[in-house]
C-alpha atoms as a PDB file:
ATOM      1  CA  UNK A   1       0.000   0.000   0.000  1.00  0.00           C
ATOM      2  CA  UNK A   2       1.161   3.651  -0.759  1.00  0.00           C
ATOM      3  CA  UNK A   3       1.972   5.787   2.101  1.00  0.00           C
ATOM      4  CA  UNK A   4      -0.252   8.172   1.047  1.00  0.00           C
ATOM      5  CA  UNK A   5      -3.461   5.553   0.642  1.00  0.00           C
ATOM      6  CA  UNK A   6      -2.093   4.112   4.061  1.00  0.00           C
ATOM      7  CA  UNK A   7      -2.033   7.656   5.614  1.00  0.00           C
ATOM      8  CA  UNK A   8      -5.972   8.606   4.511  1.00  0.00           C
ATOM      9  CA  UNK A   9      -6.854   4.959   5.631  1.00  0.00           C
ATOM     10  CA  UNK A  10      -5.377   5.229   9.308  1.00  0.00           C
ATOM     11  CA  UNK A  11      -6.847   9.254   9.644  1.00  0.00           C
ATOM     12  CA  UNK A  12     -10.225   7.916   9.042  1.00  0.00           C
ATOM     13  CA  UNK A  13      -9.736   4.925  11.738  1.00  0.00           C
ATOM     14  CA  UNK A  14      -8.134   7.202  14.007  1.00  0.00           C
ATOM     15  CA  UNK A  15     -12.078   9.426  13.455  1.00  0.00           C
ATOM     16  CA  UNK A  16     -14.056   6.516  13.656  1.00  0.00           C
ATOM     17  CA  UNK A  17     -12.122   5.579  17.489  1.00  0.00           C
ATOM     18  CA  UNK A  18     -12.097   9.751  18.155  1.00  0.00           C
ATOM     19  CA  UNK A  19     -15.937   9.757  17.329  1.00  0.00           C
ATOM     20  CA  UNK A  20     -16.837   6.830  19.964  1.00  0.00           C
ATOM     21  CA  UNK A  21     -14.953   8.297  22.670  1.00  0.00           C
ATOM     22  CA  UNK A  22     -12.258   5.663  22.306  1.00  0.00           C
ATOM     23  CA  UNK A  23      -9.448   7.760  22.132  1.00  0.00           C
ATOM     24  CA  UNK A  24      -7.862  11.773  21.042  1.00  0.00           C
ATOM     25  CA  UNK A  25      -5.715  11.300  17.837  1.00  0.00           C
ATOM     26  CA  UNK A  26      -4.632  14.119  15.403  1.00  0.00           C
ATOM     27  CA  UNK A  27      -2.109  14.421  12.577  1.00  0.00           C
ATOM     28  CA  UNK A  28       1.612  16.208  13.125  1.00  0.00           C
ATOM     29  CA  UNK A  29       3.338  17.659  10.107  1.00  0.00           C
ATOM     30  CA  UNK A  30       6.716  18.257  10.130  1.00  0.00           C
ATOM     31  CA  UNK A  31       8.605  20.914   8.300  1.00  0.00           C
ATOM     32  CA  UNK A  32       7.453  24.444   7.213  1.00  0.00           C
ATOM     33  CA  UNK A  33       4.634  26.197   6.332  1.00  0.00           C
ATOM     34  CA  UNK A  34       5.236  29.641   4.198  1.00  0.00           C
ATOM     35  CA  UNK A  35       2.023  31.657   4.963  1.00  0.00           C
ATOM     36  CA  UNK A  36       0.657  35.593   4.015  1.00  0.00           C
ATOM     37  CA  UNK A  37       1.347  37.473   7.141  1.00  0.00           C
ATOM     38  CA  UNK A  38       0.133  41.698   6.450  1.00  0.00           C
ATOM     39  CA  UNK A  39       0.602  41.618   3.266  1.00  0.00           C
ATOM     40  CA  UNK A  40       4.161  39.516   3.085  1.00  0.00           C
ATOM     41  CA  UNK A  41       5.097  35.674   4.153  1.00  0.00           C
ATOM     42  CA  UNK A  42       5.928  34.504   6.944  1.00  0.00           C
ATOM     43  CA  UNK A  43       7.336  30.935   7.587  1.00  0.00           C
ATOM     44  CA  UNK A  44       5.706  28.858  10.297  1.00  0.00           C
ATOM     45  CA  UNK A  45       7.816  26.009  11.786  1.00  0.00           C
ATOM     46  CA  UNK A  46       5.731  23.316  12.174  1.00  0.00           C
ATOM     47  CA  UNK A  47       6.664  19.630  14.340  1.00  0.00           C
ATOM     48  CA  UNK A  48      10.394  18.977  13.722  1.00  0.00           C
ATOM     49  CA  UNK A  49      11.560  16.812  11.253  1.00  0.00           C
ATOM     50  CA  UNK A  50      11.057  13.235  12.269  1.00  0.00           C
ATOM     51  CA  UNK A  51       8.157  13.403  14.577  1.00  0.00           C
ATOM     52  CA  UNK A  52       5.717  11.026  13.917  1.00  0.00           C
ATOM     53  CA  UNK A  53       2.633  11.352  11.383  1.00  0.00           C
ATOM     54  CA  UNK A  54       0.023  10.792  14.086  1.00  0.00           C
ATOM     55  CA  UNK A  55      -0.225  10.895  17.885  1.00  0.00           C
ATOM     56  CA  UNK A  56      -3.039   9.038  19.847  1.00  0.00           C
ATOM     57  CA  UNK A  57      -3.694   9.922  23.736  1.00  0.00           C
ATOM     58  CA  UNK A  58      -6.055   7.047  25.671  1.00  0.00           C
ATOM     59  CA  UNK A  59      -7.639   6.703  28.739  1.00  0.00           C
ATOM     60  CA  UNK A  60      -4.899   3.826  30.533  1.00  0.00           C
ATOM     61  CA  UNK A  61      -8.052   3.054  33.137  1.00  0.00           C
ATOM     62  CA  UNK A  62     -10.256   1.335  30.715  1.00  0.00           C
ATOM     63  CA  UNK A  63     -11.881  -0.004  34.247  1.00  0.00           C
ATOM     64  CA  UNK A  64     -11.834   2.889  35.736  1.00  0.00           C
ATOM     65  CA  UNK A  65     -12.563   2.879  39.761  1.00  0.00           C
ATOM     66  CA  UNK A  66     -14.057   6.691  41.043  1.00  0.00           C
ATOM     67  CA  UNK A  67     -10.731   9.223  40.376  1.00  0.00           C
ATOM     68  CA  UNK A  68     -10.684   9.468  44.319  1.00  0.00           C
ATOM     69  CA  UNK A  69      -9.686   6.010  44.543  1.00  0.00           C
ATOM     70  CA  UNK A  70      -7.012   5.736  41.807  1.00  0.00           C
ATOM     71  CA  UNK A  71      -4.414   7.707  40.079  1.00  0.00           C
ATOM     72  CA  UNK A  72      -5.809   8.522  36.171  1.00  0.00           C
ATOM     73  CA  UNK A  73      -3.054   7.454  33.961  1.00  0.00           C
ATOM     74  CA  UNK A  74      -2.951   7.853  30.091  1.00  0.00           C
ATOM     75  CA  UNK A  75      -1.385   5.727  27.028  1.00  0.00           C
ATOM     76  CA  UNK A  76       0.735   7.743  24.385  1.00  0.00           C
ATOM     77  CA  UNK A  77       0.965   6.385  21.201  1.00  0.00           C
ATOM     78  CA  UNK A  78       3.330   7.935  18.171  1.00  0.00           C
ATOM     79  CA  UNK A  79       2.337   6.277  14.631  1.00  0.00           C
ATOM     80  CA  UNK A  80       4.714   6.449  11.817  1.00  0.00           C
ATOM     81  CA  UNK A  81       3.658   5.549   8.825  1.00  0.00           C
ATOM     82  CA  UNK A  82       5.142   3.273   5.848  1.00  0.00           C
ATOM     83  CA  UNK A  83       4.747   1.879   2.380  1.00  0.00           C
ATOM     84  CA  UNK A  84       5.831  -2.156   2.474  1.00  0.00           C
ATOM     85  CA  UNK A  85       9.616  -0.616   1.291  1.00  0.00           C
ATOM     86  CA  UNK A  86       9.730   2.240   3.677  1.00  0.00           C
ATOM     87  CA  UNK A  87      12.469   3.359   5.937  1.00  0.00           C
ATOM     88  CA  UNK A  88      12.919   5.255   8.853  1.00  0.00           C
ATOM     89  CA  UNK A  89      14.999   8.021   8.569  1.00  0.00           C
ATOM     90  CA  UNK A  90      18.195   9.165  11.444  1.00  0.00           C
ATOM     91  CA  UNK A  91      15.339  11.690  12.405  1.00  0.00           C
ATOM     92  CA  UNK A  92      12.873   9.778  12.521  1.00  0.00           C
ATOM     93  CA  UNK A  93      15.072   6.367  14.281  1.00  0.00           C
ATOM     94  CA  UNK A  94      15.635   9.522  16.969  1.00  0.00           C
ATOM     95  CA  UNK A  95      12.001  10.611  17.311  1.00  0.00           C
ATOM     96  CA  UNK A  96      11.336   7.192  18.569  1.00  0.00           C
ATOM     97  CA  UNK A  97      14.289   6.897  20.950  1.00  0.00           C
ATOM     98  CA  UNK A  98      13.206  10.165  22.462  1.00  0.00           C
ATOM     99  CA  UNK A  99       9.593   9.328  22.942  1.00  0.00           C
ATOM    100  CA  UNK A 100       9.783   5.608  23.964  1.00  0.00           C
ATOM    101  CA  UNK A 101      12.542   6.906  26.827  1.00  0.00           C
ATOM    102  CA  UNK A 102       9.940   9.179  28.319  1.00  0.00           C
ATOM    103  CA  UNK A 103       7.539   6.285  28.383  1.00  0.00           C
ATOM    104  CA  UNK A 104       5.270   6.780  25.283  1.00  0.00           C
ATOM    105  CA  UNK A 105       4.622   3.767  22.632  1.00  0.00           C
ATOM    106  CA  UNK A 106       5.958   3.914  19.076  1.00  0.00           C
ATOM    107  CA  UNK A 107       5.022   2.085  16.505  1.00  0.00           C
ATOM    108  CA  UNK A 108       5.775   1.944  12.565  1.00  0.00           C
ATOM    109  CA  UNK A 109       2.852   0.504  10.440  1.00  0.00           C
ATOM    110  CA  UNK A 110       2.813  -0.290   7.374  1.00  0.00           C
ATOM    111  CA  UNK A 111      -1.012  -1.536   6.657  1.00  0.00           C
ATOM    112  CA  UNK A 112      -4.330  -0.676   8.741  1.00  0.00           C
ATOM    113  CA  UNK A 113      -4.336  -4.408  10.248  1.00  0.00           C
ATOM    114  CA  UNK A 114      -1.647  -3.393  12.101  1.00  0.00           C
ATOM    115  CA  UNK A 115      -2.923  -0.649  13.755  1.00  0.00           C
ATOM    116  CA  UNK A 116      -5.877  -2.476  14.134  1.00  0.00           C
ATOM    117  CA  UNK A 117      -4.182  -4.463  16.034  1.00  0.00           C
ATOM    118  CA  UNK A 118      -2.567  -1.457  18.226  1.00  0.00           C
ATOM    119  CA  UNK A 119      -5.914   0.390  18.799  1.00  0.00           C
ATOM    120  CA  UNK A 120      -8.774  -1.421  18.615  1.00  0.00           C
ATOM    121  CA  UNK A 121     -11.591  -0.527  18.061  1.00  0.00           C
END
């Protein structure tokens, strides 16, 4: 599967899970964005290059006792995204070192099975 086809499949998952309360995803882009700003451009730095192409945030308690009684915890997940001949890039191979050492989950995918399989529905 193209990145691209993999990357509109996985958004629309990602809704579906969103819509039902499952879970908070959204998209990170990476790089620049060259904008009008009063009547010139301006560049806007977006997520560094290699940060992953989606982030997920879920509710760790999925049998949740009253707040008073426990500590509310939460799951990160960073999903990069590949075609079946993708790589990871230095940036990217750093992006996950960085995130997994603080605790949060990384994984690369490379069809919507597998992140089936990570988040389900």
């Amino acid at each position: 599967m193209r990145e691209s086809a993999l990357k509109s499949a996985v958004a629309d998952y990602l809704e579906i899970g969103r819509s039902r309360g499952k879970w908070h995803s959204d998209r990170l882009n990476s790089g620049k964005l060259i904008a009008s700003y009063k009547g010139g451009q301006r560049a806007i730095n977006l997520c560094r290059p290699g940060t992953a192409d989606f982030f997920v945030i879920q509710n760790a308690n999925r049998n949740d006792v009253p707040f008073a009684y426990s500590f509310k915890s939460v799951r990160l997940v960073f999903l990069e995204l590949k075609s079946d001949t993708g790589k990871q890039r230095p940036e990217q191979i750093q992006f996950e070192a960085d995130v997994t050492f603080q605790g949060a989950e990384y994984y690369v995918l490379r069809s919507i099975e597998e992140l089936q399989e990570v988040l389900p529905l």
